[in-house]
C-alpha atoms as a PDB file:
ATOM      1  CA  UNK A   1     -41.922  51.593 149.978  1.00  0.00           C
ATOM      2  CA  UNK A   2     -42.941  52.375 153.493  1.00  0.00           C
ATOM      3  CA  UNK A   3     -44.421  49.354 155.442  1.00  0.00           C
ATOM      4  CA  UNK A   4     -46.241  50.231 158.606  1.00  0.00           C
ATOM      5  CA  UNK A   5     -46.617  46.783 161.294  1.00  0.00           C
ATOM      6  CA  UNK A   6     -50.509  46.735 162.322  1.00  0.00           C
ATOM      7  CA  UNK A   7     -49.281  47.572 165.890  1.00  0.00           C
ATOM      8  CA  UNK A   8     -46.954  50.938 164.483  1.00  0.00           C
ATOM      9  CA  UNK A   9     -50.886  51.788 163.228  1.00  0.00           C
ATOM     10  CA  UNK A  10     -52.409  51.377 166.560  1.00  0.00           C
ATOM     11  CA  UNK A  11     -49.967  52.666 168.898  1.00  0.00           C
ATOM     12  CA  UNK A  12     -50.716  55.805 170.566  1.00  0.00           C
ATOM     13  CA  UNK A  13     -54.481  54.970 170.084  1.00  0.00           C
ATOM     14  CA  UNK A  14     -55.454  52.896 172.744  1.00  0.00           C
ATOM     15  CA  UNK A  15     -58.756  52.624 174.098  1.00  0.00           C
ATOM     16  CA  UNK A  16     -61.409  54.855 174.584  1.00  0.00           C
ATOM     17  CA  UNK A  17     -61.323  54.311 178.275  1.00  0.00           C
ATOM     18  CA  UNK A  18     -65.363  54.070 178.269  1.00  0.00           C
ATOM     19  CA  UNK A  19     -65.972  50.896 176.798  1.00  0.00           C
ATOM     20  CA  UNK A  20     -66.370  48.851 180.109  1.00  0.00           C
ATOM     21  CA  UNK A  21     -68.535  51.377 182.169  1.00  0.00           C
ATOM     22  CA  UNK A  22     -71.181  51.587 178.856  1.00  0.00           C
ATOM     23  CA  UNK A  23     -71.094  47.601 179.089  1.00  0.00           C
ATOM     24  CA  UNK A  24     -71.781  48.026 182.794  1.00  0.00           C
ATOM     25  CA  UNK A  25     -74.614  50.404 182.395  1.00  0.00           C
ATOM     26  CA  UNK A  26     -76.417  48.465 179.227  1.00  0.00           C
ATOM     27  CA  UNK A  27     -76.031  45.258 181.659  1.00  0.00           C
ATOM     28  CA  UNK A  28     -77.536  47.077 184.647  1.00  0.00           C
ATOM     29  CA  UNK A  29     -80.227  48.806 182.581  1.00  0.00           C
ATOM     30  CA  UNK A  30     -81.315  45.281 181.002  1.00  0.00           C
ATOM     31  CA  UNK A  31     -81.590  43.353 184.387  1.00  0.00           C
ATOM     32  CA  UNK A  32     -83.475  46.723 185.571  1.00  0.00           C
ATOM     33  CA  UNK A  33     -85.920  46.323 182.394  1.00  0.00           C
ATOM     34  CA  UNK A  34     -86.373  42.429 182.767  1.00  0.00           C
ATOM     35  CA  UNK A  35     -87.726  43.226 186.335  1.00  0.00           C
ATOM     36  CA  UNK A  36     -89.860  46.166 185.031  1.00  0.00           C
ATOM     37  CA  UNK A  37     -91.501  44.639 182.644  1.00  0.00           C
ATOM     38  CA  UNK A  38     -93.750  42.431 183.707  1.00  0.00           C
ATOM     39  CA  UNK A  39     -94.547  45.444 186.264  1.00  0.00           C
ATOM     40  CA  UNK A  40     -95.614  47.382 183.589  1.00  0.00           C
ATOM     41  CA  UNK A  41     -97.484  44.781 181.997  1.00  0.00           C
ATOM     42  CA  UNK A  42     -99.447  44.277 185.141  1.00  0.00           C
ATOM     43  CA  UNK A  43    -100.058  48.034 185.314  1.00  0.00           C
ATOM     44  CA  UNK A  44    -101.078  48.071 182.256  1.00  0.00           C
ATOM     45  CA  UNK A  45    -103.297  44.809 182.004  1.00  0.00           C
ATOM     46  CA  UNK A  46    -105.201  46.883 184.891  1.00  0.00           C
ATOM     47  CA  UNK A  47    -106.337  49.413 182.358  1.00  0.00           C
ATOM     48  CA  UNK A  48    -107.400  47.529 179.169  1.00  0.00           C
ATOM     49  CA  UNK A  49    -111.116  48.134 178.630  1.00  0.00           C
ATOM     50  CA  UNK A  50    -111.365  50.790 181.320  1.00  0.00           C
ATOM     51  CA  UNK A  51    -113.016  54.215 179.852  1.00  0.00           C
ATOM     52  CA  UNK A  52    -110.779  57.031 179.520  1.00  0.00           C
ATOM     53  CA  UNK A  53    -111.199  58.265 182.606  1.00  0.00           C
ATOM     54  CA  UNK A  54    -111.010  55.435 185.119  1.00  0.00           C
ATOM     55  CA  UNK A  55    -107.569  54.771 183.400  1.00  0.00           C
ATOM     56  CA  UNK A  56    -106.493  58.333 183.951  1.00  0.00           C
ATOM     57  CA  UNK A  57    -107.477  57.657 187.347  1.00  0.00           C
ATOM     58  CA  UNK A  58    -105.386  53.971 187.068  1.00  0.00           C
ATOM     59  CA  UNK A  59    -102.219  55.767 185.987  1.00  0.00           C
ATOM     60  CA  UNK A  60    -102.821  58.540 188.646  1.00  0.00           C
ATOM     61  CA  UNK A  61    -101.726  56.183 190.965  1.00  0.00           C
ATOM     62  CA  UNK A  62     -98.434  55.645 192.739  1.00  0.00           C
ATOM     63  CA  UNK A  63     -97.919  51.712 191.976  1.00  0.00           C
ATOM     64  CA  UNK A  64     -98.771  52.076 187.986  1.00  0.00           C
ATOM     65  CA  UNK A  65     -98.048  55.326 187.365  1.00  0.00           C
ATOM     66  CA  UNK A  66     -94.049  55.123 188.731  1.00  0.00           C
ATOM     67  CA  UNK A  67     -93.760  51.871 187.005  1.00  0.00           C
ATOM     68  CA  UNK A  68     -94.843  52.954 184.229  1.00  0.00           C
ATOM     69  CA  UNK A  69     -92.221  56.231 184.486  1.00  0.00           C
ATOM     70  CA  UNK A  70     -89.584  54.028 185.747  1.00  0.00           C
ATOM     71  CA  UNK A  71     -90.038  51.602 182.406  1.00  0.00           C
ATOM     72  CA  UNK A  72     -89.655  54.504 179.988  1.00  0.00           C
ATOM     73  CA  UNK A  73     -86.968  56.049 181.521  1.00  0.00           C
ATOM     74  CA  UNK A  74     -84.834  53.151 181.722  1.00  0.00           C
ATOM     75  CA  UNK A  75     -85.805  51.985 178.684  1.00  0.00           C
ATOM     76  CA  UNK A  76     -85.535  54.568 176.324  1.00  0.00           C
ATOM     77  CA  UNK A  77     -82.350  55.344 178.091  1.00  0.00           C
ATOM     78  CA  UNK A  78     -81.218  51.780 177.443  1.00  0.00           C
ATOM     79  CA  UNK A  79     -82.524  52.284 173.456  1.00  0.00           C
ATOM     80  CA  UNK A  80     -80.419  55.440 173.394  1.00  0.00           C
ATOM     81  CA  UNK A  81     -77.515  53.868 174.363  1.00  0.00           C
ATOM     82  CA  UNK A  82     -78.014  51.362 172.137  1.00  0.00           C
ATOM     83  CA  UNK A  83     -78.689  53.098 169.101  1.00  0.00           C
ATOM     84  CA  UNK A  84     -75.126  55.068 169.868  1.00  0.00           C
ATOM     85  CA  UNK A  85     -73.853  51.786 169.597  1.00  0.00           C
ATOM     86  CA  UNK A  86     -75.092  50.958 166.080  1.00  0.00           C
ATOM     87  CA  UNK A  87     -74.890  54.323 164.810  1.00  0.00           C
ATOM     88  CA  UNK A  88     -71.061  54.164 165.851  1.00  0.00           C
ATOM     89  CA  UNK A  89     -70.621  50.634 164.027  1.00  0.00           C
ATOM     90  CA  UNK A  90     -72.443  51.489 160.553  1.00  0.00           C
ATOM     91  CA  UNK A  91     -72.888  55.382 160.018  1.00  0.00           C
ATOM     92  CA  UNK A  92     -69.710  57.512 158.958  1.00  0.00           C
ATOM     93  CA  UNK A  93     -69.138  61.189 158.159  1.00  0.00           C
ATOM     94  CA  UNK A  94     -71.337  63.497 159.587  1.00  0.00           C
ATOM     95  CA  UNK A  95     -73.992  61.201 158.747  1.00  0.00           C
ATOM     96  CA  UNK A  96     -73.169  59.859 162.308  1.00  0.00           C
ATOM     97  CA  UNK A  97     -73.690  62.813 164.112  1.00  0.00           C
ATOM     98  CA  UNK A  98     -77.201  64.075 162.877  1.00  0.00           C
ATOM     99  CA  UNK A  99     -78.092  60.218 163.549  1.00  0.00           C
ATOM    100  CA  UNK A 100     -76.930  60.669 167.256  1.00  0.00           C
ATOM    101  CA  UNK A 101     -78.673  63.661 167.733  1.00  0.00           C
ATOM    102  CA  UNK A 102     -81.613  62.479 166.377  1.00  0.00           C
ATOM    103  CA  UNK A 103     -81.799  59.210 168.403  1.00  0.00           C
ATOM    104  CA  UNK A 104     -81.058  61.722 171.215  1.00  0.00           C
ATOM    105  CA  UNK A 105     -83.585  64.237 170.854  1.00  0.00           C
ATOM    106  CA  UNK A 106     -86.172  60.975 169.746  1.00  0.00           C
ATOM    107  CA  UNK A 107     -84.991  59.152 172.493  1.00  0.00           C
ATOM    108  CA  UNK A 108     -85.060  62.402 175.849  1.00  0.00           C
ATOM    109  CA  UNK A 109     -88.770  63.309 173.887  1.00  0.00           C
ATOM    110  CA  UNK A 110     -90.279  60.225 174.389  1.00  0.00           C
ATOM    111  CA  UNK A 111     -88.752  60.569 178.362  1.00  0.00           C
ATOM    112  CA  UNK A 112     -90.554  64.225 178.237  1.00  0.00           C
ATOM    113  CA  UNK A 113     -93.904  63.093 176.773  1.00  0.00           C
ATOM    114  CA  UNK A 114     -94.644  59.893 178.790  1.00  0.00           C
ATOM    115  CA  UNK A 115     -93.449  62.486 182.194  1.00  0.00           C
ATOM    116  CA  UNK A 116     -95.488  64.961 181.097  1.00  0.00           C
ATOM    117  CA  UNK A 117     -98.306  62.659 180.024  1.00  0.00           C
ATOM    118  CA  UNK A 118     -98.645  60.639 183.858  1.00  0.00           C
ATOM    119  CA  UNK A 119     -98.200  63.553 185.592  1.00  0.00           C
ATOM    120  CA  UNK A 120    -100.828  65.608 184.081  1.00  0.00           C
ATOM    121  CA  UNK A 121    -102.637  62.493 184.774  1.00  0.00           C
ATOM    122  CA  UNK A 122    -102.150  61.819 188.172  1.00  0.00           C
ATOM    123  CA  UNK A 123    -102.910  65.865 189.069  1.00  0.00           C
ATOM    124  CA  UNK A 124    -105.358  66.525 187.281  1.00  0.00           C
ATOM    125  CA  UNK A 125    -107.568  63.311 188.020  1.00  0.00           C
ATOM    126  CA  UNK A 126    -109.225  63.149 191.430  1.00  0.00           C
ATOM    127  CA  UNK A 127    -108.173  60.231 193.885  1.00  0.00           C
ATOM    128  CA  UNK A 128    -110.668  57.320 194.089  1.00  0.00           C
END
């Protein structure tokens, strides 16, 4: 019978060198969103009840629109990140792997759509 110490199993393993600098950017990216939040809810509160085009015209400019950009960046960035995180703790097989993707692709979409969305906004509305 072979018997194999815990630290025979681990050695040559060791760490996966990133686990400190993902800590560092989830920490950074959640002090970033608890400042852009109530930003964004300010931008936004500026637009409920407006007609459709007065709030193009809201989000066409600089103060909502790049808060509003700057929130979904950083936090679908932060949600991507996070999802990795979960997906790595209780997904296995290449079950993990199509989940990544798919959080990644969800996640970089969202990013595209909401950049695409307040730009064509603030271009194609005129200034007031």
């Amino acid at each position: 019978m072979r018997y194999i110490t815990p630290r025979k199993a681990a050695a040559g393993l060791g760490s996966a060198r990133a686990g400190t600098a993902h800590h560092w950017q989830m920490t950074v990216s959640s002090y970033a969103l608890v400042i852009l939040t109530p930003l964004f809810m300010i931008a936004v509160g500026g637009a409920i009840g407006l007609p459709q085009d007065a709030v193009a015209a809201h989000f066409g400019r600089p103060f909502p629109g790049i808060i509003t950009a700057l929130f979904i960046v950083v936090g679908m960035i932060h949600f991507i990140k996070g999802t990795r995180i979960m997906i790595d703790d209780y997904v296995y097989g290449s079950a993990n792997k199509m989940a990544i993707i798919a959080a990644n692709i969800f996640g970089w979409g969202v990013i595209a759509a909401a950049i695409f969305a307040l730009a064509k906004m603030a271009f194609t509305t005129p200034a007031i």
